[in-house]
Protein backbone atom coordinates (compact mmCIF):
# COMPACT_ATOMS: atom_id res chain seq x y z
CA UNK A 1 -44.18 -33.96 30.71
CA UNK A 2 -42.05 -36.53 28.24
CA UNK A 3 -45.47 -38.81 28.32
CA UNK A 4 -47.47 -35.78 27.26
CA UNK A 5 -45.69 -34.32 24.48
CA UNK A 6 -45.79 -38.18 22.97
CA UNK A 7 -49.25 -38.54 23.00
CA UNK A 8 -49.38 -34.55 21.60
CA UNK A 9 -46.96 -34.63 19.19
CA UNK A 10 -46.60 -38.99 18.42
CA UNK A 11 -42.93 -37.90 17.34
CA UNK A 12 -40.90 -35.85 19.54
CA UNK A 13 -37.92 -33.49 18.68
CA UNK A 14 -36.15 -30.56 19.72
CA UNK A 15 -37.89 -28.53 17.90
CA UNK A 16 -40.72 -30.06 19.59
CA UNK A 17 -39.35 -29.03 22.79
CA UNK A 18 -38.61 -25.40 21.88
CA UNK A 19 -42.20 -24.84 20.18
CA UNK A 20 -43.82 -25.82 23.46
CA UNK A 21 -41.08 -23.13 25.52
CA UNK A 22 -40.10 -26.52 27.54
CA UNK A 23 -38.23 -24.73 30.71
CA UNK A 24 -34.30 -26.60 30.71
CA UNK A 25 -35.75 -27.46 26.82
CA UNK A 26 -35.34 -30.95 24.85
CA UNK A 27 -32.23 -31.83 27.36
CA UNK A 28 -34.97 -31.41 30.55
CA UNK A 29 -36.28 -34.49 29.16
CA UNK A 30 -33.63 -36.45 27.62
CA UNK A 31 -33.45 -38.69 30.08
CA UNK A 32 -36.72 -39.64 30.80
CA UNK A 33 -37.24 -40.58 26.99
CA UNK A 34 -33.76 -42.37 27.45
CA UNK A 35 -35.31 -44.49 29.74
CA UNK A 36 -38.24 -45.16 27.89
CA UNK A 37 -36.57 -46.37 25.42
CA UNK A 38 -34.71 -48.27 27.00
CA UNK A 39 -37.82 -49.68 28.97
CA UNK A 40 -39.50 -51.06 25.15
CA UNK A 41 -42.08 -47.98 25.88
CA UNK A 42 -40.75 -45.47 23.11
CA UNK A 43 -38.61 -45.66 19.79
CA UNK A 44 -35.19 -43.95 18.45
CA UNK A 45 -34.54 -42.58 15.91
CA UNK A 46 -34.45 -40.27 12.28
CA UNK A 47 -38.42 -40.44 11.62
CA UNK A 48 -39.03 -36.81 10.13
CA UNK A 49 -36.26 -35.50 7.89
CA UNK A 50 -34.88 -32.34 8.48
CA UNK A 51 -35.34 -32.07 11.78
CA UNK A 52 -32.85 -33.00 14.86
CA UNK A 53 -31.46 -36.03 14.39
CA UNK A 54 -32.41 -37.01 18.19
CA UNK A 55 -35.98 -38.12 17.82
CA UNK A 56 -38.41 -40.57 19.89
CA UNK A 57 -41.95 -41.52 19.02
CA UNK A 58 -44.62 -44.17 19.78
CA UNK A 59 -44.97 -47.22 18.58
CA UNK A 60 -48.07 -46.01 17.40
CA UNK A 61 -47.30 -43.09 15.99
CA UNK A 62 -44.73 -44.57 13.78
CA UNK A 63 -47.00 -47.51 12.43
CA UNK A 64 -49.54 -44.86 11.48
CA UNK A 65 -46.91 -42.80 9.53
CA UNK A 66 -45.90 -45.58 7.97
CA UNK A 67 -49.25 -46.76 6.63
CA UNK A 68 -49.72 -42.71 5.34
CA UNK A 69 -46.31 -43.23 3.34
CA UNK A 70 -47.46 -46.35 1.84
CA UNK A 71 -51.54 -46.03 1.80
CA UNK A 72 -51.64 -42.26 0.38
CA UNK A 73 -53.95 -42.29 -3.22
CA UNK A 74 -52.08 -39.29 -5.53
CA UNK A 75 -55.89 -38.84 -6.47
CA UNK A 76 -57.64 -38.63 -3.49
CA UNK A 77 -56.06 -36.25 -1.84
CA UNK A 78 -56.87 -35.44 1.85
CA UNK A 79 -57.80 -31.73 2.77
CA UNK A 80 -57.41 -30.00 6.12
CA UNK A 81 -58.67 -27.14 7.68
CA UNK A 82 -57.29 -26.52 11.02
CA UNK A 83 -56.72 -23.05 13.64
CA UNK A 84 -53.18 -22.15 12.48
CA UNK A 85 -52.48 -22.14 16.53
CA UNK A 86 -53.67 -26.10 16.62
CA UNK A 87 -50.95 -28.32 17.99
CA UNK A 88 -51.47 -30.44 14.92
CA UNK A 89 -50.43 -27.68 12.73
CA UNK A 90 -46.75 -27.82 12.26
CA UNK A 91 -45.58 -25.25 10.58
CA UNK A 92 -44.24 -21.98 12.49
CA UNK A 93 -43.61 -24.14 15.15
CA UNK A 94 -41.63 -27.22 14.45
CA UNK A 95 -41.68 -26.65 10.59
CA UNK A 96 -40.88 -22.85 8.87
CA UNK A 97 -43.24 -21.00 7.18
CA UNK A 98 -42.51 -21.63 3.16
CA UNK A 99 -42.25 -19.29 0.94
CA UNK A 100 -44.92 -18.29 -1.91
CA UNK A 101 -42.07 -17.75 -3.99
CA UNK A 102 -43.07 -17.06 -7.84
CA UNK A 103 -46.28 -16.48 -6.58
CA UNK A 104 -45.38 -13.40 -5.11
CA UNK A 105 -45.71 -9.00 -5.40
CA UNK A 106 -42.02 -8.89 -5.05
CA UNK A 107 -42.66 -4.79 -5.37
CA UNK A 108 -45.07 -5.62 -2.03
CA UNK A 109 -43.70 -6.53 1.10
CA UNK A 110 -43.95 -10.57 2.93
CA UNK A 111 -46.31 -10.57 5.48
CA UNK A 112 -44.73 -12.51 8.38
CA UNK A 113 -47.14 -15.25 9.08
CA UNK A 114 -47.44 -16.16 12.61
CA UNK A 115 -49.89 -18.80 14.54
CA UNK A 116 -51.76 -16.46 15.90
CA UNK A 117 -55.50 -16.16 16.99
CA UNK A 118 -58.22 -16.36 13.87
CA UNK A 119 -56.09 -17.50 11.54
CA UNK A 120 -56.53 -20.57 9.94
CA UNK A 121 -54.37 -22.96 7.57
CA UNK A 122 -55.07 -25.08 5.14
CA UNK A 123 -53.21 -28.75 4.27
CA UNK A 124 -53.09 -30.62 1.33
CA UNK A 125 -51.59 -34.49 2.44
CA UNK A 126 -49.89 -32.68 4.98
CA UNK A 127 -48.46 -30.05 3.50
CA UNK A 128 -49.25 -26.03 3.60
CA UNK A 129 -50.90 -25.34 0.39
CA UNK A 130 -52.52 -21.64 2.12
CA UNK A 131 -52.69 -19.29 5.12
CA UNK A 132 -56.14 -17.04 6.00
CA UNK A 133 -56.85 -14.15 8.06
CA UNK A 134 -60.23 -13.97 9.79
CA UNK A 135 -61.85 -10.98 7.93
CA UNK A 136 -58.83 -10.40 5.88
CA UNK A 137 -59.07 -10.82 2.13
CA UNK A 138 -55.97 -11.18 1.29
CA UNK A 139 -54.65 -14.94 1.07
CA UNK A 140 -51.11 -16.67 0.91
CA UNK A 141 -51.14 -19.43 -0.98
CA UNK A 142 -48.11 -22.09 -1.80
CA UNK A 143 -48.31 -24.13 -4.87
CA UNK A 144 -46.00 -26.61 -6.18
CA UNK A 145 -44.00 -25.15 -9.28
CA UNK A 146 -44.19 -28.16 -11.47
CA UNK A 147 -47.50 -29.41 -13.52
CA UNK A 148 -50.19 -31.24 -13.09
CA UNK A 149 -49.45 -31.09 -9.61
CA UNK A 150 -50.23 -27.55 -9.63
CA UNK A 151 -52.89 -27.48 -11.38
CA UNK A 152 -54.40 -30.12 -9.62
CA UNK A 153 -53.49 -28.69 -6.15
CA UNK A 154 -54.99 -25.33 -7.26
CA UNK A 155 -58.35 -27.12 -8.27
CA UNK A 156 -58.24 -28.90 -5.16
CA UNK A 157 -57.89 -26.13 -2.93
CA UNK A 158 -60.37 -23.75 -4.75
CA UNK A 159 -63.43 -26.38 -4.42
CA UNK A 160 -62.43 -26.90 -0.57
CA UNK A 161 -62.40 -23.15 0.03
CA UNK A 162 -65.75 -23.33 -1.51
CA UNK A 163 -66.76 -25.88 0.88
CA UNK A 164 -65.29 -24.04 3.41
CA UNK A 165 -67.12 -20.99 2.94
CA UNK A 166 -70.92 -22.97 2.37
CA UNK A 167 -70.40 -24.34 5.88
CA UNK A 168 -69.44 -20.96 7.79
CA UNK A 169 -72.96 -19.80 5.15
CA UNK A 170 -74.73 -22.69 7.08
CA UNK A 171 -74.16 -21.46 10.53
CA UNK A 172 -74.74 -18.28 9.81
CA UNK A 173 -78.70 -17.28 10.31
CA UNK A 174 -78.40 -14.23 9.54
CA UNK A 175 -77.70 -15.15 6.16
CA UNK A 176 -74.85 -12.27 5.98
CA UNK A 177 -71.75 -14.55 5.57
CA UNK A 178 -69.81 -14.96 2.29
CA UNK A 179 -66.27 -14.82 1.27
CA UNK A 180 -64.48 -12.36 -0.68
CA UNK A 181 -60.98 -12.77 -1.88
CA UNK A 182 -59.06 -9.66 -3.12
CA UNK A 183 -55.85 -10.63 -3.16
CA UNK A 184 -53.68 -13.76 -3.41
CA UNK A 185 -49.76 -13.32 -2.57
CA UNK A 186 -50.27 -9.68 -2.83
CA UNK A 187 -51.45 -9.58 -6.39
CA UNK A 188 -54.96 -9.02 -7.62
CA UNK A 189 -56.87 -12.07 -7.62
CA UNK A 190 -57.96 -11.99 -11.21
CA UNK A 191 -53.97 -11.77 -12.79
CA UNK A 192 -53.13 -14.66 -10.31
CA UNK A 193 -52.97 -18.15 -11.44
CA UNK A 194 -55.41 -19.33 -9.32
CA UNK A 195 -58.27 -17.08 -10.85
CA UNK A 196 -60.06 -19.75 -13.25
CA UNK A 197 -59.84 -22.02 -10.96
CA UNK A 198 -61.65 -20.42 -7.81
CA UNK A 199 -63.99 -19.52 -10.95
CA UNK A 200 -64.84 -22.75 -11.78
CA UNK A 201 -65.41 -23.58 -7.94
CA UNK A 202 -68.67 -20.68 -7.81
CA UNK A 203 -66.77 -17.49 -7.40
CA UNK A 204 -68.16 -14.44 -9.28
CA UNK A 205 -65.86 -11.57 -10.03
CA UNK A 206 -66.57 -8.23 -8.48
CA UNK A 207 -66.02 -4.98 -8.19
CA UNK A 208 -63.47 -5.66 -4.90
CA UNK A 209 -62.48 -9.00 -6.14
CA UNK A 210 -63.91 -12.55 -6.16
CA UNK A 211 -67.08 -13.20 -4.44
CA UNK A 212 -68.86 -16.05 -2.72
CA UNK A 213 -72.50 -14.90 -1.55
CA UNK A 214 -75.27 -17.22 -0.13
CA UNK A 215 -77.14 -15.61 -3.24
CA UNK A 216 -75.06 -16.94 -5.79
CA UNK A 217 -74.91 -20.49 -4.44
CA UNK A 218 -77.27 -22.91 -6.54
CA UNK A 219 -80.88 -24.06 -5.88
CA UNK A 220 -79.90 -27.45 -4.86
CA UNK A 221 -76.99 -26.14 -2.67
CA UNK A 222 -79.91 -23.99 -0.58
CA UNK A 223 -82.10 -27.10 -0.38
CA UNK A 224 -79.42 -29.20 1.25
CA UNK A 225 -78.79 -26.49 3.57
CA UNK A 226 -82.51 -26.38 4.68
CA UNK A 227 -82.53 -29.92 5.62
CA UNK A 228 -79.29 -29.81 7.09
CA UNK A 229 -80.81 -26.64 9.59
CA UNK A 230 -84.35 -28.66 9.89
C-alpha cells in the first residue's frame, strides 16, 4: 500500500493518507516508508509547504518538482483540465478549497465545492484558477488579486474555456453542444470582471448570459473541425 500511494501521489503525507480513508491512517504505514528510507528507496522530508511536516517521496518525484520550480516560463503558462475527482487534482483532498473572495455575491450563499462526479477543475501552473458543474452555468472562479497577474490569468483562462468548449463541439454530432455561462461567483456574468475577457475569447452576450454556439464559431474554426472528423 506505501509503494502505491508513491507512485500515485510521488509525495506522500498525512493528508495523503486521510484523503485516500487509509484504515490505521498515515501511522499504518509509517514504518514501511521508515524502512524505505532507510533502505536508499524513498526520501525525507519538508517538500510541499503547509502540509505535515512528515513527508516521503521518490527520487523521482522530487527531481521533477524541482525542474517545475526552476524550468516554469511566467509566459507560457501551462493549463489543465482534469475530473475534479482525479487523483492528480489536489485540492479538497490534500489541499482546501480557496476562497473566491472579492469575487464573490456576499448577499448569495458559498456553494460548498466537493470532488464529486461531473465536475471538473481547471489549473493554471498548478494552481485552482476555476471549478465547473456539468450542465450547471454557474462557475467559481479564483483569481489572483494583484495585476497583471490577473489580468493575464483571466485572459488565459477565458481562451482555454474556449478551447474547452470547441472540443466537447467536436465530439458532439449532433451539433447541439455549446456553453453558456450565467453566472461567475454568484454574480451576473456581464458585471463580473471576467466579462471582456471571455468576450474577447468568442463569447456573445445573451439573453441568459454569455454564449458559445457551434454557430458563432468562425469559418476557419468549422473547417479544422471537418478535417479533424474526416
Amino acid at each position: 500500500m506505501a509503494q502505491q500511494l508513491l507512485n500515485r501521489y510521488g509525495v506522500l503525507t498525512r493528508e495523503v493518507a486521510a484523503a485516500e480513508n487509509l484504515p490505521g491512517g498515515f501511522s499504518a504505514i509509517y514504518d514501511v516508508l521508515k524502512a524505505l528510507e532507510e533502505s536508499g528507496r524513498v526520501r525525507r522530508g519538508y517538500f510541499v509547504a503547509g502540509l505535515g511536516a512528515t513527508q516521503f517521496a521518490m527520487p523521482a518525484a522530487l527531481d521533477l518538482l524541482r525542474s517545475l520550480r526552476s524550468g516554469v516560463e511566467p509566459e507560457k503558462p501551462e493549463m489543465v483540465a482534469m475530473a475534479a475527482t482525479d487523483p492528480a487534482n489536489p485540492y479538497g483532498s490534500v489541499l482546501r478549497w480557496p476562497s473566491t473572495g472579492a469575487d464573490s455575491d456576499e448577499t448569495e450563499p458559498t456553494r460548498m465545492l466537493s470532488r464529486s462526479v461531473g465536475a471538473s477543475v481547471i489549473l493554471r501552473n498548478g494552481t485552482l484558477v476555476a471549478y465547473l458543474r456539468r450542465g450547471n452555468p454557474s462557475l467559481q472562479v479564483f483569481l489572483p488579486a494583484e495585476e497583471a497577474m490577473r489580468s493575464n490569468t483571466a485572459r488565459g483562462f477565458a481562451n482555454f474555456l474556449v478551447e474547452i468548449a470547441r472540443r466537447e463541439m467536436r465530439r458532439d454530432e449532433r451539433g447541439r453542444s455549446g456553453m453558456l455561462v450565467a453566472t461567475i461567483n454568484g454574480v451576473p456574468v456581464a458585471e463580473h470582471f471576467l466579462a471582456r475577457f471571455l468576450l474577447d475569447a468568442g463569447f456573445q452576450p445573451g439573453a441568459m448570459g454569455f454564449n458559445l454556439r457551434r454557430a458563432l464559431l468562425p469559418v476557419g474554426a468549422h473547417v479544422s473541425e471537418a478535417k479533424e472528423l474526416q
